[in-house]
C-alpha atoms as a PDB file:
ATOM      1  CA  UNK A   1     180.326  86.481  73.400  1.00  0.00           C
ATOM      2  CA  UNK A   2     176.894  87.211  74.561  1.00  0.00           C
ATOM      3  CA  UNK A   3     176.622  91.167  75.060  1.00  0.00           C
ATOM      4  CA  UNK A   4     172.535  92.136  74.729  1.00  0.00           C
ATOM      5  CA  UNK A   5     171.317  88.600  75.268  1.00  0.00           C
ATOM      6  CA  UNK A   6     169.533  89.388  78.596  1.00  0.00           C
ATOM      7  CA  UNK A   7     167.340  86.065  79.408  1.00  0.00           C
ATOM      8  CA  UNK A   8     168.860  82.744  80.879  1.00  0.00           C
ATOM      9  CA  UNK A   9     169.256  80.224  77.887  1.00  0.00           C
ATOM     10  CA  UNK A  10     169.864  77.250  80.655  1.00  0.00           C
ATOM     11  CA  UNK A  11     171.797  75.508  78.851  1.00  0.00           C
ATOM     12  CA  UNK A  12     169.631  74.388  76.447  1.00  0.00           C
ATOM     13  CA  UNK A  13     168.752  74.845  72.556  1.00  0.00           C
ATOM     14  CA  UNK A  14     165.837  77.234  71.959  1.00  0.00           C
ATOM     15  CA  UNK A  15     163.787  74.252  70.877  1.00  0.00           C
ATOM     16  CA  UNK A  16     163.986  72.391  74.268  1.00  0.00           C
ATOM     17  CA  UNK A  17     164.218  75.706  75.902  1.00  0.00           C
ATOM     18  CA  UNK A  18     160.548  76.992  74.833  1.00  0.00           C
ATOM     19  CA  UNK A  19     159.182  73.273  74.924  1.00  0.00           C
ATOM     20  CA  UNK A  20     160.463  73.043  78.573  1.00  0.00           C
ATOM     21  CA  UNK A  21     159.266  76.416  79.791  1.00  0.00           C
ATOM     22  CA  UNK A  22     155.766  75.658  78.054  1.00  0.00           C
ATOM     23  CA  UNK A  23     155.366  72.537  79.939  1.00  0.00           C
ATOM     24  CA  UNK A  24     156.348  74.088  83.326  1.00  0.00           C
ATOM     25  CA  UNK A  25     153.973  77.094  82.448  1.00  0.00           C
ATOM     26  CA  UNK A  26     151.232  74.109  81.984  1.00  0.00           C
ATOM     27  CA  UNK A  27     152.209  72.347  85.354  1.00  0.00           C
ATOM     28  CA  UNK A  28     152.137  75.881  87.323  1.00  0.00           C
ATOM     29  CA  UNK A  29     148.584  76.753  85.978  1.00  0.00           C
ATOM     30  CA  UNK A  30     147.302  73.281  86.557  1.00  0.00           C
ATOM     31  CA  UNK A  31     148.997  72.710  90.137  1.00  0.00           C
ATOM     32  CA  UNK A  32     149.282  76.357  90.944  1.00  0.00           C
ATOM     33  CA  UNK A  33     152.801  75.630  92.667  1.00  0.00           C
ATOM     34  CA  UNK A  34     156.255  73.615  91.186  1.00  0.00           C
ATOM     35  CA  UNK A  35     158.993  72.751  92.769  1.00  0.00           C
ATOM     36  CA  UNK A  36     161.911  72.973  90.337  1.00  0.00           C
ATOM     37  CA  UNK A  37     166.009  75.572  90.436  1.00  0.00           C
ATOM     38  CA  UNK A  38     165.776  78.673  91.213  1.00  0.00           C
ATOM     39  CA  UNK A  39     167.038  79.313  87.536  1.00  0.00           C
ATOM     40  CA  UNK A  40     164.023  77.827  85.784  1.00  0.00           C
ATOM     41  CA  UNK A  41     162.076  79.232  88.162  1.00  0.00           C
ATOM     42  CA  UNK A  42     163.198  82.727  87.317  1.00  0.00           C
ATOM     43  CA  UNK A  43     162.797  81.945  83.358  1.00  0.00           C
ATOM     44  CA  UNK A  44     159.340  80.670  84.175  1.00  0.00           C
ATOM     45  CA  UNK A  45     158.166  83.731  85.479  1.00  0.00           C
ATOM     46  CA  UNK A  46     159.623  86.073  83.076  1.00  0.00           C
ATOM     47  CA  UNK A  47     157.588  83.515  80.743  1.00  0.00           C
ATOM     48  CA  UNK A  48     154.164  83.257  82.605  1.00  0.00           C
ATOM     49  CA  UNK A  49     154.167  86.173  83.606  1.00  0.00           C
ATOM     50  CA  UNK A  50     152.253  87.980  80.080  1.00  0.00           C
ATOM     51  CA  UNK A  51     150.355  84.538  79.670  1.00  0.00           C
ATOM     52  CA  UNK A  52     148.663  85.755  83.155  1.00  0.00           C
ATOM     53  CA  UNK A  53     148.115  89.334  82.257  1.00  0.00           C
ATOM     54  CA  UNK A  54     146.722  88.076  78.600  1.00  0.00           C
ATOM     55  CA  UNK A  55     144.009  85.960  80.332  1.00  0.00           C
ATOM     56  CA  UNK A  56     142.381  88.692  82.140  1.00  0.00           C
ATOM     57  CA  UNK A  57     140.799  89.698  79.283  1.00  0.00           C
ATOM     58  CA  UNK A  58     139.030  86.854  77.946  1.00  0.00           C
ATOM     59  CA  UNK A  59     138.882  87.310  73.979  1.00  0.00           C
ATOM     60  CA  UNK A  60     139.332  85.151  71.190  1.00  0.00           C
ATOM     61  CA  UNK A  61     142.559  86.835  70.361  1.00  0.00           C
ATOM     62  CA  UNK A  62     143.900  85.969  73.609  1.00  0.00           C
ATOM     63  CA  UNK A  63     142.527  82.662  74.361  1.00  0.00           C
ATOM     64  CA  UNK A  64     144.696  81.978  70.920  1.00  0.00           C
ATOM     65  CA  UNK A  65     147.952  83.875  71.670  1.00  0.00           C
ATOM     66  CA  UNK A  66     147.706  82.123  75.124  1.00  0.00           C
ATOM     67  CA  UNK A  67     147.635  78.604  73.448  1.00  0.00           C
ATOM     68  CA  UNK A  68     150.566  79.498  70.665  1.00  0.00           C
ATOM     69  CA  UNK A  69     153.101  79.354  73.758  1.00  0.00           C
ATOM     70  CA  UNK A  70     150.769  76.570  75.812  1.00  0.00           C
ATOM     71  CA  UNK A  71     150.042  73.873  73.833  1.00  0.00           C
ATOM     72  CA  UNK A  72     147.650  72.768  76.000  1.00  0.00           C
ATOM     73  CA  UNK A  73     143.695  73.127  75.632  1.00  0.00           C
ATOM     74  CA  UNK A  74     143.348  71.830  79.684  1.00  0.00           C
ATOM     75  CA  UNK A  75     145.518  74.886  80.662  1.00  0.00           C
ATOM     76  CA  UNK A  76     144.522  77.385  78.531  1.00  0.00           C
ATOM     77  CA  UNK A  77     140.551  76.754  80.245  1.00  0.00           C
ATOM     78  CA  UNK A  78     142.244  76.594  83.301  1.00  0.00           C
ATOM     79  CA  UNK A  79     143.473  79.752  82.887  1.00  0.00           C
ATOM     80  CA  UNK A  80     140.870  81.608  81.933  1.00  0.00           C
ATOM     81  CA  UNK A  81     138.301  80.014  84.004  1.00  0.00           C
ATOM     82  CA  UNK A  82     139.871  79.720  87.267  1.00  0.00           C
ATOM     83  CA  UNK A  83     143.105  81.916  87.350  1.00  0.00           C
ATOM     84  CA  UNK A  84     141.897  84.427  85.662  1.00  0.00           C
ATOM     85  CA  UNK A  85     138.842  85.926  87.866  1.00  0.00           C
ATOM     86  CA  UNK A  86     141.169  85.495  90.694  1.00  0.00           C
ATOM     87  CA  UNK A  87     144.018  87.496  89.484  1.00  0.00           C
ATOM     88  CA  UNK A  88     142.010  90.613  87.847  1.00  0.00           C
ATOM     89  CA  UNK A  89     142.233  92.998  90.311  1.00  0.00           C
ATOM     90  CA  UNK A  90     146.504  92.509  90.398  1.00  0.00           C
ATOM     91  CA  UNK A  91     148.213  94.610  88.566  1.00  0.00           C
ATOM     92  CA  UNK A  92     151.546  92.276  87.794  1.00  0.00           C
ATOM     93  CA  UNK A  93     153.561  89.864  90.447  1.00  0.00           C
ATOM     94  CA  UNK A  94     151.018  87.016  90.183  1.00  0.00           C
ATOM     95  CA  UNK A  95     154.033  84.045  90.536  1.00  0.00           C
ATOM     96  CA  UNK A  96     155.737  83.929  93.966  1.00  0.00           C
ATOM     97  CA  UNK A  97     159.529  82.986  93.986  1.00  0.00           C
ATOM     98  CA  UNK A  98     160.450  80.686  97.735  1.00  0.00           C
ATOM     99  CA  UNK A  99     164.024  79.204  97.982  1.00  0.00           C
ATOM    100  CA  UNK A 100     163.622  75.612  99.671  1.00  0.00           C
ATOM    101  CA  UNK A 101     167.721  74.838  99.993  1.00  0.00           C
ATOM    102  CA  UNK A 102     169.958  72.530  98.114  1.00  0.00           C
ATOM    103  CA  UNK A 103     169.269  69.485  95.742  1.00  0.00           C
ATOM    104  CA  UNK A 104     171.101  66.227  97.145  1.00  0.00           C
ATOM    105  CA  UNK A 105     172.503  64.763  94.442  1.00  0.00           C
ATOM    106  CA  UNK A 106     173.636  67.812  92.751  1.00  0.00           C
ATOM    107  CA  UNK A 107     173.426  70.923  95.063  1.00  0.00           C
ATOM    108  CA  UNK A 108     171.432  72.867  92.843  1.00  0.00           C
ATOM    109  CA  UNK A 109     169.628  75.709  94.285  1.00  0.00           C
ATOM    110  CA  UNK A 110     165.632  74.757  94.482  1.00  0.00           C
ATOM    111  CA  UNK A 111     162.808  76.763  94.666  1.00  0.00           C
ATOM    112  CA  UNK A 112     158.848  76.276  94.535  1.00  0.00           C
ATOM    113  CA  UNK A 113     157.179  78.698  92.462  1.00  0.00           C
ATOM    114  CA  UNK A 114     153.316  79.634  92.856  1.00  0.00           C
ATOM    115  CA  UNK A 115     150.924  82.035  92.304  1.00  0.00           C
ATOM    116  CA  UNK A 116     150.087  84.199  94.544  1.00  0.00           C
ATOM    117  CA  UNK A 117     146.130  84.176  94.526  1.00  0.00           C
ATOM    118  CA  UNK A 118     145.888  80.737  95.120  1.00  0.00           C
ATOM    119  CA  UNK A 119     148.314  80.508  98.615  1.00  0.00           C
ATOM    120  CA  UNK A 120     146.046  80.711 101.761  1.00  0.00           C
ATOM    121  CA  UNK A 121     148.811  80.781 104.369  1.00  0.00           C
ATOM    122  CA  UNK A 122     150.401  84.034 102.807  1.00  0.00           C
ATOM    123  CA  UNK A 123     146.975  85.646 101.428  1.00  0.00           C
ATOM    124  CA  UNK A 124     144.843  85.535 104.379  1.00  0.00           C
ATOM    125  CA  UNK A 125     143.062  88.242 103.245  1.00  0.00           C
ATOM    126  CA  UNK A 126     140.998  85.937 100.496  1.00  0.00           C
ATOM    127  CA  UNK A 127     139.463  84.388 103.188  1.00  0.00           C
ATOM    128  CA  UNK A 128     138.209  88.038 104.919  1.00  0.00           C
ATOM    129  CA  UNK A 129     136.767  89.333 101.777  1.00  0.00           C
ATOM    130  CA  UNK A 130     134.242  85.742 101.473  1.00  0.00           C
ATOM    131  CA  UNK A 131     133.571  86.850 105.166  1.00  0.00           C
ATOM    132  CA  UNK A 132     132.019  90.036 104.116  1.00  0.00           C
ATOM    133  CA  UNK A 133     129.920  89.421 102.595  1.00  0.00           C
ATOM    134  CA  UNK A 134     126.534  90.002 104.740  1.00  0.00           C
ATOM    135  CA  UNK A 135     126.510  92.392 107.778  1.00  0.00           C
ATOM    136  CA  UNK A 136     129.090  91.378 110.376  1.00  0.00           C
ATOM    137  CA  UNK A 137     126.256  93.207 113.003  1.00  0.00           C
ATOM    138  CA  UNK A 138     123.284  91.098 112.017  1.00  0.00           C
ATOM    139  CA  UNK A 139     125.282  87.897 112.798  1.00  0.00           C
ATOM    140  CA  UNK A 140     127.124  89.533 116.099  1.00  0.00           C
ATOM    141  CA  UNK A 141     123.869  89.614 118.392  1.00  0.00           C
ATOM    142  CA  UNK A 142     122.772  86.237 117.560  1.00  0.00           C
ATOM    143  CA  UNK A 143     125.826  84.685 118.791  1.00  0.00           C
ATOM    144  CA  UNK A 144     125.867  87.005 122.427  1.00  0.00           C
ATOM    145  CA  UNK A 145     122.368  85.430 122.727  1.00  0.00           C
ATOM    146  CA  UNK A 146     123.745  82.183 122.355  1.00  0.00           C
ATOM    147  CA  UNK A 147     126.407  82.325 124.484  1.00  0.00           C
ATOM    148  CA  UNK A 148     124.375  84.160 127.439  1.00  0.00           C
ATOM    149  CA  UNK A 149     122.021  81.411 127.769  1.00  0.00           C
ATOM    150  CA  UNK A 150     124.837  78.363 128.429  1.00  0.00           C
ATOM    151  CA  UNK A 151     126.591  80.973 130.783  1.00  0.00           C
ATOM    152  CA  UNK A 152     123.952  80.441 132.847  1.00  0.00           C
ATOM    153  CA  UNK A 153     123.706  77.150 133.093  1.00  0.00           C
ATOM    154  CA  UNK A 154     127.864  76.717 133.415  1.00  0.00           C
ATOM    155  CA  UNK A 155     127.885  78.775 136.331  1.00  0.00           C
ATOM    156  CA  UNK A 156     127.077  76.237 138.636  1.00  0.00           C
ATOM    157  CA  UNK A 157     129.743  74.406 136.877  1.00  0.00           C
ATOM    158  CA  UNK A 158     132.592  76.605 137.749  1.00  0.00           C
ATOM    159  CA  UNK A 159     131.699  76.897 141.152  1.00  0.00           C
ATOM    160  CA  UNK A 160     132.200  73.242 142.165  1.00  0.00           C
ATOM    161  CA  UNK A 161     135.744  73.005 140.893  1.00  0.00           C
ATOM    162  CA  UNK A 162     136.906  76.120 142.771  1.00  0.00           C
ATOM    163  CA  UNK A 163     135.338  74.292 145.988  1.00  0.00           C
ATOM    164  CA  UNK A 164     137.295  71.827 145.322  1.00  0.00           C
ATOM    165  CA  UNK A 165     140.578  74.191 144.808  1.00  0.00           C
ATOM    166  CA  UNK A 166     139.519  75.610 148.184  1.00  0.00           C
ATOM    167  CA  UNK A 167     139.423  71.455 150.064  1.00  0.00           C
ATOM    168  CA  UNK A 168     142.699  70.910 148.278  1.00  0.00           C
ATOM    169  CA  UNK A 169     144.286  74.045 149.650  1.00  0.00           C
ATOM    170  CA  UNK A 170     143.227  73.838 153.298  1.00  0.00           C
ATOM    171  CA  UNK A 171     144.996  70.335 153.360  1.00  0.00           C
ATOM    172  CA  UNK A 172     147.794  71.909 152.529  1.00  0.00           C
ATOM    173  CA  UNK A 173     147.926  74.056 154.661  1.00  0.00           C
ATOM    174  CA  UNK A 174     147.501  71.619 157.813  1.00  0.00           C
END
Protein backbone atom coordinates (compact mmCIF):
# COMPACT_ATOMS: atom_id res chain seq x y z
CA UNK A 1 0.00 0.00 0.00
CA UNK A 2 1.32 3.43 -0.43
CA UNK A 3 -0.67 5.79 2.12
CA UNK A 4 1.81 9.11 2.84
CA UNK A 5 4.02 8.54 -0.17
CA UNK A 6 2.98 11.80 -1.94
CA UNK A 7 5.58 12.18 -5.04
CA UNK A 8 5.31 10.13 -8.39
CA UNK A 9 7.93 7.21 -8.18
CA UNK A 10 7.38 6.61 -12.21
CA UNK A 11 7.92 3.49 -12.16
CA UNK A 12 11.27 3.41 -11.45
CA UNK A 13 13.84 2.45 -8.52
CA UNK A 14 15.00 5.48 -6.51
CA UNK A 15 18.42 5.03 -8.06
CA UNK A 16 17.26 5.57 -11.72
CA UNK A 17 14.60 7.78 -10.39
CA UNK A 18 17.07 10.61 -8.91
CA UNK A 19 19.72 9.84 -11.76
CA UNK A 20 16.91 10.51 -14.34
CA UNK A 21 15.42 13.60 -12.76
CA UNK A 22 19.12 14.99 -12.31
CA UNK A 23 19.82 14.65 -15.90
CA UNK A 24 16.51 16.28 -17.01
CA UNK A 25 17.17 19.08 -14.34
CA UNK A 26 20.71 19.42 -16.34
CA UNK A 27 18.99 19.43 -19.87
CA UNK A 28 16.25 22.13 -18.63
CA UNK A 29 18.99 24.54 -17.26
CA UNK A 30 21.18 24.06 -20.25
CA UNK A 31 18.30 24.22 -23.02
CA UNK A 32 15.91 26.17 -20.89
CA UNK A 33 12.91 24.03 -22.41
CA UNK A 34 12.37 19.81 -22.71
CA UNK A 35 10.05 18.12 -24.28
CA UNK A 36 9.34 14.94 -22.32
CA UNK A 37 5.28 13.23 -20.28
CA UNK A 38 3.52 15.28 -18.55
CA UNK A 39 4.43 12.93 -15.52
CA UNK A 40 8.16 13.61 -15.57
CA UNK A 41 7.47 16.84 -16.25
CA UNK A 42 5.52 17.32 -13.06
CA UNK A 43 8.39 15.37 -10.97
CA UNK A 44 10.87 17.68 -12.63
CA UNK A 45 9.47 20.65 -11.33
CA UNK A 46 8.72 19.59 -7.91
CA UNK A 47 12.63 18.74 -8.30
CA UNK A 48 14.02 22.01 -9.93
CA UNK A 49 12.06 23.90 -8.47
CA UNK A 50 14.48 24.53 -4.85
CA UNK A 51 17.63 24.06 -7.18
CA UNK A 52 16.23 27.54 -8.75
CA UNK A 53 15.40 29.26 -5.55
CA UNK A 54 19.00 27.95 -4.05
CA UNK A 55 20.86 29.73 -6.91
CA UNK A 56 19.64 33.11 -6.22
CA UNK A 57 21.84 33.43 -3.62
CA UNK A 58 25.14 32.71 -4.88
CA UNK A 59 27.26 31.18 -1.86
CA UNK A 60 29.55 28.49 -1.52
CA UNK A 61 27.04 26.54 0.44
CA UNK A 62 24.72 26.66 -2.34
CA UNK A 63 26.80 26.41 -5.34
CA UNK A 64 27.60 22.87 -3.39
CA UNK A 65 24.07 21.75 -2.35
CA UNK A 66 23.13 22.70 -5.99
CA UNK A 67 25.80 20.25 -7.43
CA UNK A 68 24.96 17.22 -4.74
CA UNK A 69 21.58 16.73 -6.82
CA UNK A 70 23.32 18.06 -10.37
CA UNK A 71 26.21 16.35 -11.03
CA UNK A 72 27.14 18.59 -13.44
CA UNK A 73 29.84 21.51 -13.12
CA UNK A 74 28.41 23.03 -16.84
CA UNK A 75 24.94 23.39 -15.16
CA UNK A 76 25.62 24.33 -11.93
CA UNK A 77 27.64 27.75 -13.76
CA UNK A 78 24.85 27.87 -15.87
CA UNK A 79 22.75 28.31 -13.22
CA UNK A 80 24.16 30.68 -11.34
CA UNK A 81 25.49 32.77 -14.04
CA UNK A 82 22.73 33.00 -16.40
CA UNK A 83 19.45 31.73 -14.69
CA UNK A 84 20.02 33.05 -11.76
CA UNK A 85 20.13 37.06 -12.32
CA UNK A 86 17.17 36.47 -14.44
CA UNK A 87 14.97 34.78 -12.01
CA UNK A 88 15.76 37.01 -8.72
CA UNK A 89 13.09 39.16 -8.63
CA UNK A 90 10.39 35.82 -8.84
CA UNK A 91 9.27 34.72 -5.97
CA UNK A 92 8.56 30.77 -6.98
CA UNK A 93 6.86 29.36 -10.45
CA UNK A 94 10.08 29.72 -12.48
CA UNK A 95 9.27 26.22 -14.75
CA UNK A 96 6.24 26.52 -17.08
CA UNK A 97 4.12 23.28 -17.59
CA UNK A 98 2.48 23.25 -21.78
CA UNK A 99 0.64 20.01 -22.85
CA UNK A 100 1.67 19.35 -26.65
CA UNK A 101 -0.91 16.11 -27.23
CA UNK A 102 -0.26 12.45 -27.53
CA UNK A 103 2.99 10.36 -28.18
CA UNK A 104 2.52 8.09 -31.42
CA UNK A 105 3.79 5.07 -30.59
CA UNK A 106 2.53 4.93 -27.15
CA UNK A 107 -0.12 7.68 -26.46
CA UNK A 108 1.55 9.05 -23.62
CA UNK A 109 0.60 12.44 -22.61
CA UNK A 110 3.64 15.01 -23.64
CA UNK A 111 4.49 18.16 -22.44
CA UNK A 112 7.47 20.77 -22.91
CA UNK A 113 8.61 22.21 -19.81
CA UNK A 114 10.55 25.69 -19.59
CA UNK A 115 11.33 28.36 -17.58
CA UNK A 116 9.60 31.08 -17.56
CA UNK A 117 12.29 33.98 -17.76
CA UNK A 118 13.76 32.76 -20.69
CA UNK A 119 10.27 32.50 -23.11
CA UNK A 120 9.93 35.75 -25.22
CA UNK A 121 6.56 34.98 -26.80
CA UNK A 122 4.82 34.66 -23.28
CA UNK A 123 7.14 37.32 -21.33
CA UNK A 124 6.97 40.22 -23.53
CA UNK A 125 7.52 42.31 -20.87
CA UNK A 126 11.56 41.42 -20.79
CA UNK A 127 11.82 43.06 -23.83
CA UNK A 128 9.95 46.57 -22.40
CA UNK A 129 12.07 46.79 -19.38
CA UNK A 130 15.66 46.76 -21.93
CA UNK A 131 13.51 49.53 -23.66
CA UNK A 132 13.63 51.73 -20.70
CA UNK A 133 16.19 52.26 -20.22
CA UNK A 134 17.00 56.04 -21.42
CA UNK A 135 14.16 58.65 -21.74
CA UNK A 136 11.44 57.48 -24.12
CA UNK A 137 11.00 61.69 -24.71
CA UNK A 138 14.57 62.39 -25.73
CA UNK A 139 14.31 59.72 -28.50
CA UNK A 140 10.43 60.72 -29.46
CA UNK A 141 11.29 64.23 -31.12
CA UNK A 142 14.11 63.00 -33.08
CA UNK A 143 12.10 60.58 -34.90
CA UNK A 144 8.92 63.39 -35.67
CA UNK A 145 11.86 65.33 -37.20
CA UNK A 146 12.69 62.56 -39.26
CA UNK A 147 9.63 61.67 -40.47
CA UNK A 148 8.46 65.45 -41.24
CA UNK A 149 11.18 66.00 -43.59
CA UNK A 150 10.36 62.75 -46.13
CA UNK A 151 6.60 63.84 -45.73
CA UNK A 152 7.48 66.50 -47.65
CA UNK A 153 9.07 65.19 -50.24
CA UNK A 154 6.29 62.07 -50.57
CA UNK A 155 3.65 64.43 -51.04
CA UNK A 156 4.11 64.87 -54.51
CA UNK A 157 4.18 61.19 -54.52
CA UNK A 158 0.71 60.57 -53.36
CA UNK A 159 -0.74 62.97 -55.50
CA UNK A 160 0.10 61.30 -58.84
CA UNK A 161 -1.47 57.98 -57.97
CA UNK A 162 -4.79 59.52 -56.91
CA UNK A 163 -4.67 61.30 -60.52
CA UNK A 164 -4.45 58.34 -61.77
CA UNK A 165 -7.50 56.84 -59.53
CA UNK A 166 -9.36 59.89 -60.84
CA UNK A 167 -8.37 58.83 -65.16
CA UNK A 168 -9.32 55.31 -64.18
CA UNK A 169 -12.66 56.31 -62.74
CA UNK A 170 -13.90 58.71 -65.42
CA UNK A 171 -13.46 55.73 -67.94
CA UNK A 172 -15.63 54.04 -66.08
CA UNK A 173 -17.94 55.99 -65.96
CA UNK A 174 -18.27 56.60 -69.90
Amino acid sequence: MRHGKKFNHLGRTASHRSAMLSNMACSLIEHKRINTTVAKAKALRVYVEPLLTKAKEDTTHNRRTVFAYLQSKEAVTELFRTVAPKIAERNGGYTRIIKTGFRPGDAADMAMIELVDFNELYNPNAEEKKATRRSRRSSAPKKEAVATIPSKEEAPKTEEPKAEAADSTDETAE
